[in-house]
N, C-alpha and C. Protein backbone atom coordinates (compact mmCIF):
# COMPACT_ATOMS: atom_id res chain seq x y z
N UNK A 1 -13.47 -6.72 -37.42
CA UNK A 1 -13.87 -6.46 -36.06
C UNK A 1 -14.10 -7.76 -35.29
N UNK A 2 -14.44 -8.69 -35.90
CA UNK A 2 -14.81 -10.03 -35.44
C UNK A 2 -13.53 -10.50 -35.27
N UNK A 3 -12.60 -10.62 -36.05
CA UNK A 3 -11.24 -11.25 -35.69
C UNK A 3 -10.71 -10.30 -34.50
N UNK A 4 -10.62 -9.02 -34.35
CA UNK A 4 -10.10 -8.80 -33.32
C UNK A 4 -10.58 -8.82 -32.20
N UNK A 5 -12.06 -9.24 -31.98
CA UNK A 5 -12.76 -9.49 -30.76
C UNK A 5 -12.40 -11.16 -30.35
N UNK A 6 -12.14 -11.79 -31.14
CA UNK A 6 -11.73 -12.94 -30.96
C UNK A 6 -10.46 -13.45 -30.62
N UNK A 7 -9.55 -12.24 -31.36
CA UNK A 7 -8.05 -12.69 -30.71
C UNK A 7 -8.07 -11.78 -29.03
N UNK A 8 -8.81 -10.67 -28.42
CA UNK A 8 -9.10 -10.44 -27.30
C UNK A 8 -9.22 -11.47 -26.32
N UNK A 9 -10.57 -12.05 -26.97
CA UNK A 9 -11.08 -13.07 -25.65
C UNK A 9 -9.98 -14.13 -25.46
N UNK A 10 -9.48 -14.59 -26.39
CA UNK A 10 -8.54 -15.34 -26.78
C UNK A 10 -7.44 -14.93 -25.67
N UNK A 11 -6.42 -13.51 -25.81
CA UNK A 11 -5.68 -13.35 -25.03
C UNK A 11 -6.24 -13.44 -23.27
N UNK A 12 -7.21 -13.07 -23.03
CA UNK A 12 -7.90 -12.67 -22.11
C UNK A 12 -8.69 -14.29 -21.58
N UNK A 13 -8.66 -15.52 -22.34
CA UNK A 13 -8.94 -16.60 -21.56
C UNK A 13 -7.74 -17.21 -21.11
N UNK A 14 -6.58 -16.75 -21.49
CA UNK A 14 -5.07 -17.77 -21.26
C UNK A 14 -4.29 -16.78 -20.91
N UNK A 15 -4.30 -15.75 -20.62
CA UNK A 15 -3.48 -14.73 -19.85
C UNK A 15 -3.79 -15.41 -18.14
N UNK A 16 -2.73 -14.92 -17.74
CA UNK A 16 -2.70 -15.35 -16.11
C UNK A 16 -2.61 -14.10 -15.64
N UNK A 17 -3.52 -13.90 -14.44
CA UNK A 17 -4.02 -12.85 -13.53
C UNK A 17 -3.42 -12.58 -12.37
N UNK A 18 -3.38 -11.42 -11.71
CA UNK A 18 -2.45 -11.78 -10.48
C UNK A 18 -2.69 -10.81 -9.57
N UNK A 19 -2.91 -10.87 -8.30
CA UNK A 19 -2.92 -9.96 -7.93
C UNK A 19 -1.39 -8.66 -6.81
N UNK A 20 -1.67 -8.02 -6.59
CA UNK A 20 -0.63 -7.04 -6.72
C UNK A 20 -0.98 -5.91 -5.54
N UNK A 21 -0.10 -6.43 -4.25
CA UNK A 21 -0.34 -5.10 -2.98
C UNK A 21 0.96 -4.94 -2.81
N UNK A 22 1.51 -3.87 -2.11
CA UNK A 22 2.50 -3.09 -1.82
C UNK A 22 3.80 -3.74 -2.53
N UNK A 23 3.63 -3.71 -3.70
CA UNK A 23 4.69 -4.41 -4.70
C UNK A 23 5.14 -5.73 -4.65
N UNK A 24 3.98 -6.37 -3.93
CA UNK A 24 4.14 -8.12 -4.21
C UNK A 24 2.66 -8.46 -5.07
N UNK A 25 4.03 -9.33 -6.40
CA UNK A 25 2.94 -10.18 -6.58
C UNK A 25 2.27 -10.99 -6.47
N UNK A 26 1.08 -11.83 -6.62
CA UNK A 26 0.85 -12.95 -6.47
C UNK A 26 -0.17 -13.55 -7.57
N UNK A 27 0.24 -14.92 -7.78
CA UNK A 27 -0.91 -15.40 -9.03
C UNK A 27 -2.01 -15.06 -8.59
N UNK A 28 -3.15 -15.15 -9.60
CA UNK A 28 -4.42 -14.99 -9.80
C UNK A 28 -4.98 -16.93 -9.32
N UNK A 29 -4.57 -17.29 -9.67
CA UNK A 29 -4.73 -18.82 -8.93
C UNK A 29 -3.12 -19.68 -9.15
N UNK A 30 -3.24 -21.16 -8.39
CA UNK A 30 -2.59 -22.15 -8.05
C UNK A 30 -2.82 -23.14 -8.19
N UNK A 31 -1.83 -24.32 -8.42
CA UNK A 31 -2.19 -25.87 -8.65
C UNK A 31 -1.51 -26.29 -6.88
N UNK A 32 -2.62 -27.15 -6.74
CA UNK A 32 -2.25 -27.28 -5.10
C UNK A 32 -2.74 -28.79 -5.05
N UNK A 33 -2.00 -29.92 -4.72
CA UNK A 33 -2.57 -31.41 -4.77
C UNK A 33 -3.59 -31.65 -6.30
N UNK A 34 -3.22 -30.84 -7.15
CA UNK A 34 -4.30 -31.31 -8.41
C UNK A 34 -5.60 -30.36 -8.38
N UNK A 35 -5.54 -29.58 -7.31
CA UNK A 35 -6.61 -29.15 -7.37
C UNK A 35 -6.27 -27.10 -7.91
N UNK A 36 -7.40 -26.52 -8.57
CA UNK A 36 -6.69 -25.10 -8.59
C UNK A 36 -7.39 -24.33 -7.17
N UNK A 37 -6.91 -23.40 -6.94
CA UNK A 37 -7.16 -22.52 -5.70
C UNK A 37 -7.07 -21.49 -6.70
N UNK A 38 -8.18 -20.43 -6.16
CA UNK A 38 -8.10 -19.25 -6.23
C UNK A 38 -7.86 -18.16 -5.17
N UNK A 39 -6.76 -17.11 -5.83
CA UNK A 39 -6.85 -16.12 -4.70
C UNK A 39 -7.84 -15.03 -4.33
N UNK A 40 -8.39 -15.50 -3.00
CA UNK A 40 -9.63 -14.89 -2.24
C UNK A 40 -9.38 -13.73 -2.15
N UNK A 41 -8.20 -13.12 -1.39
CA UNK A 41 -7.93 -11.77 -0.81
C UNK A 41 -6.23 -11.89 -0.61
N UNK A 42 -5.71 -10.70 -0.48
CA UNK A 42 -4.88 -9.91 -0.19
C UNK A 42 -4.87 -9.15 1.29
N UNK A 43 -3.46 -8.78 1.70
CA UNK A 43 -3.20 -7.95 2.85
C UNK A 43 -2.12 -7.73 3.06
N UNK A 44 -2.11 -7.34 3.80
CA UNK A 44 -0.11 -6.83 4.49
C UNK A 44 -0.20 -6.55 6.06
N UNK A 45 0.33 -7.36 6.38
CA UNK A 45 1.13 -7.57 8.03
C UNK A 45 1.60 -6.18 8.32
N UNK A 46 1.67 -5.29 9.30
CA UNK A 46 2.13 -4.74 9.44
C UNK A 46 3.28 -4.33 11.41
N UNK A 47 3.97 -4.07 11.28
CA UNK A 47 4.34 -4.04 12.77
C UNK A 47 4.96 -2.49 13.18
N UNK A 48 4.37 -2.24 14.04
CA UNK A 48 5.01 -0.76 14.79
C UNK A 48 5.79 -0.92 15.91
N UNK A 49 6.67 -0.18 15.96
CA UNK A 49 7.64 0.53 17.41
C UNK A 49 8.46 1.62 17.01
N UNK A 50 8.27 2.50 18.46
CA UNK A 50 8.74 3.46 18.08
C UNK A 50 8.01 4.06 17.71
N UNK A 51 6.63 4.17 16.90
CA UNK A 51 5.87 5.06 16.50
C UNK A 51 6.50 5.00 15.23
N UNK A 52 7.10 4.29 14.35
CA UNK A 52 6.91 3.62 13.23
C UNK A 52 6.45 2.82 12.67
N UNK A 53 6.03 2.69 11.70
CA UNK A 53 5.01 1.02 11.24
C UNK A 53 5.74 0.95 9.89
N UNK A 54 5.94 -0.23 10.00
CA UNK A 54 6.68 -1.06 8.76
C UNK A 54 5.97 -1.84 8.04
N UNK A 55 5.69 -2.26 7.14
CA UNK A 55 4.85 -3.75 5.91
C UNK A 55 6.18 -4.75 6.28
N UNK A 56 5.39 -5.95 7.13
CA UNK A 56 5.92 -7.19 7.04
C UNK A 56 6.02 -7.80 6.35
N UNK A 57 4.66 -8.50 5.84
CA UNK A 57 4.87 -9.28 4.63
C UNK A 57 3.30 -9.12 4.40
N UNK A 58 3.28 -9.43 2.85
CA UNK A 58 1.84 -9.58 2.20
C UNK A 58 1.25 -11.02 2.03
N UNK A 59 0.56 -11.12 2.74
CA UNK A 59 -0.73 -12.76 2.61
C UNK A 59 -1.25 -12.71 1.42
N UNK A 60 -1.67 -13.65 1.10
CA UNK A 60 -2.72 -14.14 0.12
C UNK A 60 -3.31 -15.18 0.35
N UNK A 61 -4.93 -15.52 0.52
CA UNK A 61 -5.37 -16.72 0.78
C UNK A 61 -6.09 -17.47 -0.18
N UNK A 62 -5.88 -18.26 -0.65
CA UNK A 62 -6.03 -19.42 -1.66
C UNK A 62 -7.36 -20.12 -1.31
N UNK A 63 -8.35 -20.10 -2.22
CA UNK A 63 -9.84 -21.20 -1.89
C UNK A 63 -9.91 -21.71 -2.93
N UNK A 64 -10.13 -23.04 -2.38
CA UNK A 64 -11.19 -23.90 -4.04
C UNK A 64 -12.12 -22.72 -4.54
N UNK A 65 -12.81 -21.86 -4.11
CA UNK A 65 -13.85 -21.08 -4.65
C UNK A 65 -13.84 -19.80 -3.71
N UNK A 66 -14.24 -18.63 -3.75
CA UNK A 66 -14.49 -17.42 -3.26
C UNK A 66 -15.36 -17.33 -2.26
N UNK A 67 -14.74 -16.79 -0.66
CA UNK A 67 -15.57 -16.83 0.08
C UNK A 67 -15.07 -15.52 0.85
N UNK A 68 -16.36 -14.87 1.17
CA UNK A 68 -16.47 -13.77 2.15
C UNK A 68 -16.74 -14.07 3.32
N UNK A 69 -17.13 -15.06 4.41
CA UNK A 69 -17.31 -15.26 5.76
C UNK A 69 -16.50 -16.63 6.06
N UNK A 70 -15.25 -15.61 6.86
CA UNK A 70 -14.49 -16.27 7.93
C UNK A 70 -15.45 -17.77 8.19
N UNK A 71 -16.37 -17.91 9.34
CA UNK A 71 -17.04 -19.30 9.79
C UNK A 71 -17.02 -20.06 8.46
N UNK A 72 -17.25 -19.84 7.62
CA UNK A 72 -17.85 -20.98 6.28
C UNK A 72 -16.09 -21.27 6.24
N UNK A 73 -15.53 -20.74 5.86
CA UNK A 73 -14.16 -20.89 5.06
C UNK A 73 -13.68 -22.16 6.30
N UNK A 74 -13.58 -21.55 7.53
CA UNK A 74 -13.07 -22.13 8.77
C UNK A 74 -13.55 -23.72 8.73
N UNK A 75 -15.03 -23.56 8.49
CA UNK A 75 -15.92 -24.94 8.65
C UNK A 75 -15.68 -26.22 7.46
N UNK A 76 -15.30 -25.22 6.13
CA UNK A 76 -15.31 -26.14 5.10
C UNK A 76 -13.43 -27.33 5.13
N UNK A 77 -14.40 -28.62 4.53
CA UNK A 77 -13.04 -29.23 4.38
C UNK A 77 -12.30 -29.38 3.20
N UNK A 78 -12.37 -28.06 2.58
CA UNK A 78 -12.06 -27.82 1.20
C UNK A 78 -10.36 -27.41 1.52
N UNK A 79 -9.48 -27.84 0.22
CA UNK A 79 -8.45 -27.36 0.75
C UNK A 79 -8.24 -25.60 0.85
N UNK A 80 -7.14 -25.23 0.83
CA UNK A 80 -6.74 -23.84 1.18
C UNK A 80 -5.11 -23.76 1.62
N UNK A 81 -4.64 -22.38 0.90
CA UNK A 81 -3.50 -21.88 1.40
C UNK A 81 -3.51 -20.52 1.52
N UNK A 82 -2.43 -20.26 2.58
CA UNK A 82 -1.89 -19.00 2.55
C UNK A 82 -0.27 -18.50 2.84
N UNK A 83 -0.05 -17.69 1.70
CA UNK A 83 1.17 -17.77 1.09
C UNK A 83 1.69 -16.24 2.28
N UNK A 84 2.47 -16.10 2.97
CA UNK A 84 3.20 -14.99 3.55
C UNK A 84 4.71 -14.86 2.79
N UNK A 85 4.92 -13.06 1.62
CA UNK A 85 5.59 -12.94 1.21
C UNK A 85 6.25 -11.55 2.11
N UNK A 86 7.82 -12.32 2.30
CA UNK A 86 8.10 -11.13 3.13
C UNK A 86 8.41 -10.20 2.58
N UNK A 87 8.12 -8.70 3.06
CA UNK A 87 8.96 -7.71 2.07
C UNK A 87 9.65 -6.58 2.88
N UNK A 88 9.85 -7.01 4.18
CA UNK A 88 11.10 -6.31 5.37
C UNK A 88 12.22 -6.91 5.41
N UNK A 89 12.90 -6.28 4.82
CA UNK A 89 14.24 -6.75 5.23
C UNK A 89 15.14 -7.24 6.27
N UNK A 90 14.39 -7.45 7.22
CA UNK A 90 14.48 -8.30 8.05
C UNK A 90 13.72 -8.66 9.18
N UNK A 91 12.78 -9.50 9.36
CA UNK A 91 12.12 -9.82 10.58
C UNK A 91 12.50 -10.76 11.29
N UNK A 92 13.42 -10.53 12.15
CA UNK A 92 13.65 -11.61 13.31
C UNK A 92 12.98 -12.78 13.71
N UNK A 93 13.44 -13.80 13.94
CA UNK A 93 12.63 -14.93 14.02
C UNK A 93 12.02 -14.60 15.61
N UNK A 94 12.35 -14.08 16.53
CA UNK A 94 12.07 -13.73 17.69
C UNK A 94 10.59 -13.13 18.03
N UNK A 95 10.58 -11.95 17.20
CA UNK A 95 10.24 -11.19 16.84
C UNK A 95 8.32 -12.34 16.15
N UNK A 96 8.84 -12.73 15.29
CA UNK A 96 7.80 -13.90 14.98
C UNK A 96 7.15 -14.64 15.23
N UNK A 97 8.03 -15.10 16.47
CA UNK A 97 7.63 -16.51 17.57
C UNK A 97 6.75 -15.35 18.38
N UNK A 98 6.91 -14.17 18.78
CA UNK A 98 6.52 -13.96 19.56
C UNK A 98 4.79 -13.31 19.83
N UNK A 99 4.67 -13.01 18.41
CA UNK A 99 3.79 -12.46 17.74
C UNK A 99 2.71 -13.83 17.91
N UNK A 100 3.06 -14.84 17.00
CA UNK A 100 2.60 -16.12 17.26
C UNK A 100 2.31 -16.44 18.59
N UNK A 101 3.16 -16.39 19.27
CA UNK A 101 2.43 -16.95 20.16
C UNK A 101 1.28 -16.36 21.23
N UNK A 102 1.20 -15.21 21.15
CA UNK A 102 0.12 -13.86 21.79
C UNK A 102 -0.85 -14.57 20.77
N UNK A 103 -0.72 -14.58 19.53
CA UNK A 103 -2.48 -14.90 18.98
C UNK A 103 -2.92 -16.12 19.00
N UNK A 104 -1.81 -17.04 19.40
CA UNK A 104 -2.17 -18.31 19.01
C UNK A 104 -3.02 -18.50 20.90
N UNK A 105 -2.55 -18.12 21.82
CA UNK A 105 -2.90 -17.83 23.13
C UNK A 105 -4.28 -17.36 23.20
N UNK A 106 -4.46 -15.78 22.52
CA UNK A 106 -5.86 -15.82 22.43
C UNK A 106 -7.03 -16.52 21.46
N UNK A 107 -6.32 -17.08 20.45
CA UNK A 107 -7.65 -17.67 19.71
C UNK A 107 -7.07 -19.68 19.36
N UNK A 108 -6.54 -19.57 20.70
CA UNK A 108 -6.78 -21.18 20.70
C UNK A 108 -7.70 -22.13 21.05
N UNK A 109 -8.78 -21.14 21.49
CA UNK A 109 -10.15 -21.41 22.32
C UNK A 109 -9.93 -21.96 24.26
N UNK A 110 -10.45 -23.03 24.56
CA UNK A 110 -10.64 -23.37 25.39
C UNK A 110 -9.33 -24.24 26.31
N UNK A 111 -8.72 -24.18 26.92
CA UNK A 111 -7.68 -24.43 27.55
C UNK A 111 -7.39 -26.20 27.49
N UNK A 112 -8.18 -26.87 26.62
CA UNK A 112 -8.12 -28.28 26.97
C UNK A 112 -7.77 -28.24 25.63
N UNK A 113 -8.03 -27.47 24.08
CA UNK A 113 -7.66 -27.68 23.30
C UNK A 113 -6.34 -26.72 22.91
N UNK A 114 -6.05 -25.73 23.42
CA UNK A 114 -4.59 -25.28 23.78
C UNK A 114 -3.90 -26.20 24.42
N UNK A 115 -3.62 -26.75 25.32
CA UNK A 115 -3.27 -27.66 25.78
C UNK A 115 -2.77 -28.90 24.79
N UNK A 116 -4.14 -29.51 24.72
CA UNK A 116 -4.08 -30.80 23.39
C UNK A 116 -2.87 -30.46 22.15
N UNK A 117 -2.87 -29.15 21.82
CA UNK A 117 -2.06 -28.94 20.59
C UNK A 117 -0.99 -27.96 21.00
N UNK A 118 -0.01 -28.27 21.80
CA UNK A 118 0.94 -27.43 22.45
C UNK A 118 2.32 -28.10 21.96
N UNK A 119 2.23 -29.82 21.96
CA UNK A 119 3.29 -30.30 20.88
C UNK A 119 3.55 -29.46 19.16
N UNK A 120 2.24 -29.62 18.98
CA UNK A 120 1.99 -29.10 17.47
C UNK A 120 2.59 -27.92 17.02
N UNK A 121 2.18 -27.30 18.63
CA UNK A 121 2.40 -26.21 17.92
C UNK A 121 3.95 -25.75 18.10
N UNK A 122 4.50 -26.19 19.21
CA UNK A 122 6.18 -26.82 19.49
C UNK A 122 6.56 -26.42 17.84
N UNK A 123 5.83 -27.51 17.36
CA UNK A 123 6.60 -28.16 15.86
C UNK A 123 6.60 -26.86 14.79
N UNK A 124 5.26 -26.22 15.05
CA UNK A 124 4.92 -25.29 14.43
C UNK A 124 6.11 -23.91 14.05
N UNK A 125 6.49 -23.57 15.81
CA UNK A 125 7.01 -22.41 15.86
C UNK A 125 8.31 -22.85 15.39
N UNK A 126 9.00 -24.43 15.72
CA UNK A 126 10.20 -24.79 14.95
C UNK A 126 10.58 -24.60 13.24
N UNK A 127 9.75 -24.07 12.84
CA UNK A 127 9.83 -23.80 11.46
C UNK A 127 9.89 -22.26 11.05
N UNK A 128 9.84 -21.85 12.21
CA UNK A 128 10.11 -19.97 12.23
C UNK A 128 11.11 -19.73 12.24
N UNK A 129 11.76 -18.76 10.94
CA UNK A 129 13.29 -18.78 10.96
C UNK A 129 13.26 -16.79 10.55
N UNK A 130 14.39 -16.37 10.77
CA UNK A 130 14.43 -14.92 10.74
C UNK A 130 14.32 -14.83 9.20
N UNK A 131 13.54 -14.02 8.89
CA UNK A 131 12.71 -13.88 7.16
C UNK A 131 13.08 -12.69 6.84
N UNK A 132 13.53 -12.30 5.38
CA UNK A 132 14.11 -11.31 4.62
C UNK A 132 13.65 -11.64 3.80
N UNK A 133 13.59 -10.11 2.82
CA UNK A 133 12.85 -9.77 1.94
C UNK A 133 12.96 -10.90 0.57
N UNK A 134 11.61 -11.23 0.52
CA UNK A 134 11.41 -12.18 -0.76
C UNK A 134 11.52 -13.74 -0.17
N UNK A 135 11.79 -14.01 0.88
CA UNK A 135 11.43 -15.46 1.89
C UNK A 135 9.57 -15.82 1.43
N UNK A 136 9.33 -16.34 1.79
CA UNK A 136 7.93 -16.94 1.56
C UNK A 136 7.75 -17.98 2.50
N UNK A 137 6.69 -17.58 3.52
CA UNK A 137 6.12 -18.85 4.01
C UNK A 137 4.60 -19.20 3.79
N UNK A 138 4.57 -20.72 3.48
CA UNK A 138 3.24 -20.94 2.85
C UNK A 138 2.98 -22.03 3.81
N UNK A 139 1.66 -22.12 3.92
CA UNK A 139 0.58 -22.52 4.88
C UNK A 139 -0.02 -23.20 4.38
N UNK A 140 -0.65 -24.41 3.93
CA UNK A 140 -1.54 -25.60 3.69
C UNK A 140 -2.09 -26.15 4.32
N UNK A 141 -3.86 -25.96 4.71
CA UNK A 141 -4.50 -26.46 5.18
C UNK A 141 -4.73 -27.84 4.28
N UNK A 142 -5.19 -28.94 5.08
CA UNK A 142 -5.78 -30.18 3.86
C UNK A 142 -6.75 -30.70 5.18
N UNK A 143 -7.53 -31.88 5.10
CA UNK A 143 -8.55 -32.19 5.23
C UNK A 143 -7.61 -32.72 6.89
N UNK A 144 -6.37 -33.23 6.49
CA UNK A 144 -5.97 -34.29 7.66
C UNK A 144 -4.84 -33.28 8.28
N UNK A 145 -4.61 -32.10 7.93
CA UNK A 145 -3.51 -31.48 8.55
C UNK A 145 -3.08 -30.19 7.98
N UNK A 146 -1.82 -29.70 8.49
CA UNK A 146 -1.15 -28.53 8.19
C UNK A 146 0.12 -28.66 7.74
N UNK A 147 0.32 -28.37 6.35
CA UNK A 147 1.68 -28.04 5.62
C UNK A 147 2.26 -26.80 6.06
N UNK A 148 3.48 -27.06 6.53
CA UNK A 148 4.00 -25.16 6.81
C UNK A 148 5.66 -25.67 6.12
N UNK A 149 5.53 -24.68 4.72
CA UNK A 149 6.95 -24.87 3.97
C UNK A 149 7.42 -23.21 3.98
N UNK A 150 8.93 -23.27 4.21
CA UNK A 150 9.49 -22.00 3.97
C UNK A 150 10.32 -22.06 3.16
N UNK A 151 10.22 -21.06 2.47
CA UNK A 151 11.03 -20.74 1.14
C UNK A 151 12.14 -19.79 1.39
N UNK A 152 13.53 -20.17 1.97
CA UNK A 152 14.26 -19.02 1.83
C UNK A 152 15.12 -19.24 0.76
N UNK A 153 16.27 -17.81 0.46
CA UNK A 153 17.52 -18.36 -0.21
C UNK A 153 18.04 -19.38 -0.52
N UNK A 154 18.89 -19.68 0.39
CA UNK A 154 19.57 -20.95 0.32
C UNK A 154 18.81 -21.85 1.27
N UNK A 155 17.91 -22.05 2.04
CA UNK A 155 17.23 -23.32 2.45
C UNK A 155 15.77 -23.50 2.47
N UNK A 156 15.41 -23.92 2.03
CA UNK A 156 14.14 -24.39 2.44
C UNK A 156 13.52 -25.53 3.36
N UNK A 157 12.53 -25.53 3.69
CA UNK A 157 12.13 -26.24 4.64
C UNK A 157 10.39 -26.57 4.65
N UNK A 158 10.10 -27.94 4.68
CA UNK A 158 8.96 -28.12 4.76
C UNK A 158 8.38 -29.40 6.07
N UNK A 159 7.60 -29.10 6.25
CA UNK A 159 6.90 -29.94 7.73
C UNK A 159 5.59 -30.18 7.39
N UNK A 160 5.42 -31.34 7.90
CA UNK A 160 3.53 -31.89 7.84
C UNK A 160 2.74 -31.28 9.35
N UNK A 161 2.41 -31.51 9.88
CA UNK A 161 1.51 -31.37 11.25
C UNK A 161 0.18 -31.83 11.03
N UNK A 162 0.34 -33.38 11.37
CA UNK A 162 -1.14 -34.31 11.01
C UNK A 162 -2.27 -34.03 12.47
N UNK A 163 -2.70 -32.76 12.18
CA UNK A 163 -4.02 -32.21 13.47
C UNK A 163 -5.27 -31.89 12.78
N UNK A 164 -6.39 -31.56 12.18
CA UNK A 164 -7.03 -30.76 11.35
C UNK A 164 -7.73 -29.60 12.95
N UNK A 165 -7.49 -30.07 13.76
CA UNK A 165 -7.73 -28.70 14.86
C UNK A 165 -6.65 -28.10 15.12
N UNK A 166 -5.66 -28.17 14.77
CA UNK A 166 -4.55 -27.82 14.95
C UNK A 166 -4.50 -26.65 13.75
N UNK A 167 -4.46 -26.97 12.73
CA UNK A 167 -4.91 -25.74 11.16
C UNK A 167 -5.95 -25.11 11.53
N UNK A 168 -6.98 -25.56 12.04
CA UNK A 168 -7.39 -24.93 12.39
C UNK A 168 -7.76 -23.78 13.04
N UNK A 169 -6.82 -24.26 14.01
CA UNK A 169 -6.42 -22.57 15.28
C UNK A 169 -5.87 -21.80 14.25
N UNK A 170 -4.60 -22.29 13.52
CA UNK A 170 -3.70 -21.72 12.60
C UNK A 170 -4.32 -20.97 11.71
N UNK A 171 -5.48 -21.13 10.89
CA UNK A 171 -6.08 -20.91 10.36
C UNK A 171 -7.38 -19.68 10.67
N UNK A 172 -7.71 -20.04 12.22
CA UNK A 172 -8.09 -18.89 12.63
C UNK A 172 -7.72 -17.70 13.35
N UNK A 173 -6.15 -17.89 13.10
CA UNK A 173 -5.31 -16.68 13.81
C UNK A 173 -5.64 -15.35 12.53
N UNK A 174 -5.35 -16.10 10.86
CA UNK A 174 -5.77 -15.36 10.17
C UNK A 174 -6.88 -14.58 9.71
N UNK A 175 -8.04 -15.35 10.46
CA UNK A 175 -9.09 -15.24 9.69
C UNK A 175 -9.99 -13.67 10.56
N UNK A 176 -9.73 -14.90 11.96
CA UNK A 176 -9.75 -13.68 13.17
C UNK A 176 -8.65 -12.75 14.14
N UNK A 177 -8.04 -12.33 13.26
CA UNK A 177 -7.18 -11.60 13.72
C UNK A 177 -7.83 -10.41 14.60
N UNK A 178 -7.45 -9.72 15.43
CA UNK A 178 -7.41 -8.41 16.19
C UNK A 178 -7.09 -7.45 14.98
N UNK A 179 -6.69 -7.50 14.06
CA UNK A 179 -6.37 -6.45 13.15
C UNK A 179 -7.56 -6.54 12.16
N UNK A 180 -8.40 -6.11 12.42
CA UNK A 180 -9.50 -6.34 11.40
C UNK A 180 -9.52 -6.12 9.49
N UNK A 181 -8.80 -5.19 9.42
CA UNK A 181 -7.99 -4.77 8.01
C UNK A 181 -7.11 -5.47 7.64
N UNK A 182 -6.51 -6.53 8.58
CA UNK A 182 -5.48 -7.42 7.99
C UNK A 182 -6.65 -9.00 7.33
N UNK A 183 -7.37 -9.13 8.53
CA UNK A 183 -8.32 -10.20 8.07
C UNK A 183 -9.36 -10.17 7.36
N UNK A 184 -9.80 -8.82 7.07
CA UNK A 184 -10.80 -8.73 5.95
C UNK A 184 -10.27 -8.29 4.19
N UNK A 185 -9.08 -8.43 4.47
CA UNK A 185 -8.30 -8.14 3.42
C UNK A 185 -7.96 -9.66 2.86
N UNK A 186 -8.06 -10.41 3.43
CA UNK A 186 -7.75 -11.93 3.37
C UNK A 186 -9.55 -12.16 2.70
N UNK A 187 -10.35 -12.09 2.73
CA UNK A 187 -11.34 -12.10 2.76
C UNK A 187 -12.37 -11.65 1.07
N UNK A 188 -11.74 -11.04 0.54
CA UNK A 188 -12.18 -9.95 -0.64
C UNK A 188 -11.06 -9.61 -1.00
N UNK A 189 -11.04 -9.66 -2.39
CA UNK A 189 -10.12 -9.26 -3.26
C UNK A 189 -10.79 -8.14 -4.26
C-alpha cells in the first residue's frame, strides 16, 4: 500500500496539468523569460450576428502566482501572458481591428494618454492578421513593454512595443472588458 501511494504522488508531482474549455487546451503552467507562470483563468471570446453567436477563441492568462482582482494583477510588475487560441474558422482581420479598436477607445482612459499611445497602438493593430482555427496570439506583458507574437501556419510574427502604459491599456481591455463572463473567466480557474 505504501509503494503504491508513493508511485501516485510520484505520478501526480511530474504529470503536467492543463487546463481545457471548449476543446482547447492549455498547459497548467509556462516557462516565460526563466520564469514559470501559472494559468490563472480561462474563457472564450465570443461574437454574434445575425442572432448567432460563435466561440472565437479561448484566452488563458498566465501569472507568476494566482490572482483574483483585476487592480492588483493590473498594478503588479510581475510578468504575465495571455495566450488567444483561435477556434473559428475564420475571423477576419477586419473584423478584429475593429473590435480592438471600440475597447481600446473606451478603456484607454483619459484622452492625453489615448493620444500618447496611438503610434503604439498603430504598431499594435499591425500585427492583426485574419486568424483560423488553431492560430494563436500571445500577449506578453514585461516590466518595460508588450510582446504581441502570432502563431500562424505558415508565418509567424513577433513585435516588441517598449510602453509599460501601453500593456497596460492592453492589458486592461482584458481584464475590464464589458463582457463580464469573458473577464472573470480570465480571473479564476
Amino acid at each position: 500500500m505504501k509503494t503504491l501511494l508513493m508511485i501516485l504522488l510520484t505520478v501526480f508531482t511530474f504529470s503536467s496539468f492543463s487546463g481545457t474549455k471548449d476543446d482547447v487546451t492549455i498547459p497548467d503552467s509556462i516557462e516565460v523569460d526563466g520564469k514559470k507562470l501559472v494559468l490563472n483563468g480561462m474563457t472564450t471570446r465570443t461574437a454574434s450576428r445575425f442572432g448567432v453567436t460563435v466561440n472565437v477563441y479561448v484566452g488563458g492568462l498566465y501569472l507568476e502566482s494566482k490572482e483574483t482582482d483585476a487592480d492588483k494583477i493590473m498594478a503588479s510588475k510581475t510578468l504575465k501572458q495571455i495566450s488567444m487560441n483561435f477556434v473559428l474558422f475564420r475571423a477576419p482581420k477586419s473584423n478584429i481591428k475593429k473590435q480592438w479598436k471600440e475597447q481600446y477607445a473606451k478603456l484607454c482612459g483619459v484622452k492625453e494618454v489615448c493620444k500618447k499611445n496611438k503610434l503604439h497602438f498603430k504598431v499594435f493593430l499591425k500585427q492583426i492578421k485574419t486568424m483560423v482555427k488553431k492560430d494563436v496570439m500571445t500577449l506578453t506583458f514585461r516590466e518595460k513593454g508588450l510582446s504581441v507574437a502570432v502563431k500562424k501556419k505558415k508565418k509567424s510574427t513577433n513585435v516588441e512595443i517598449a510602453s509599460p502604459e501601453f500593456a497596460n491599456i492592453i492589458l486592461k481591455i482584458f481584464l475590464k472588458s464589458d463582457d463580464k463572463k469573458f473577464s472573470q473567466g480570465l480571473l479564476k480557474i
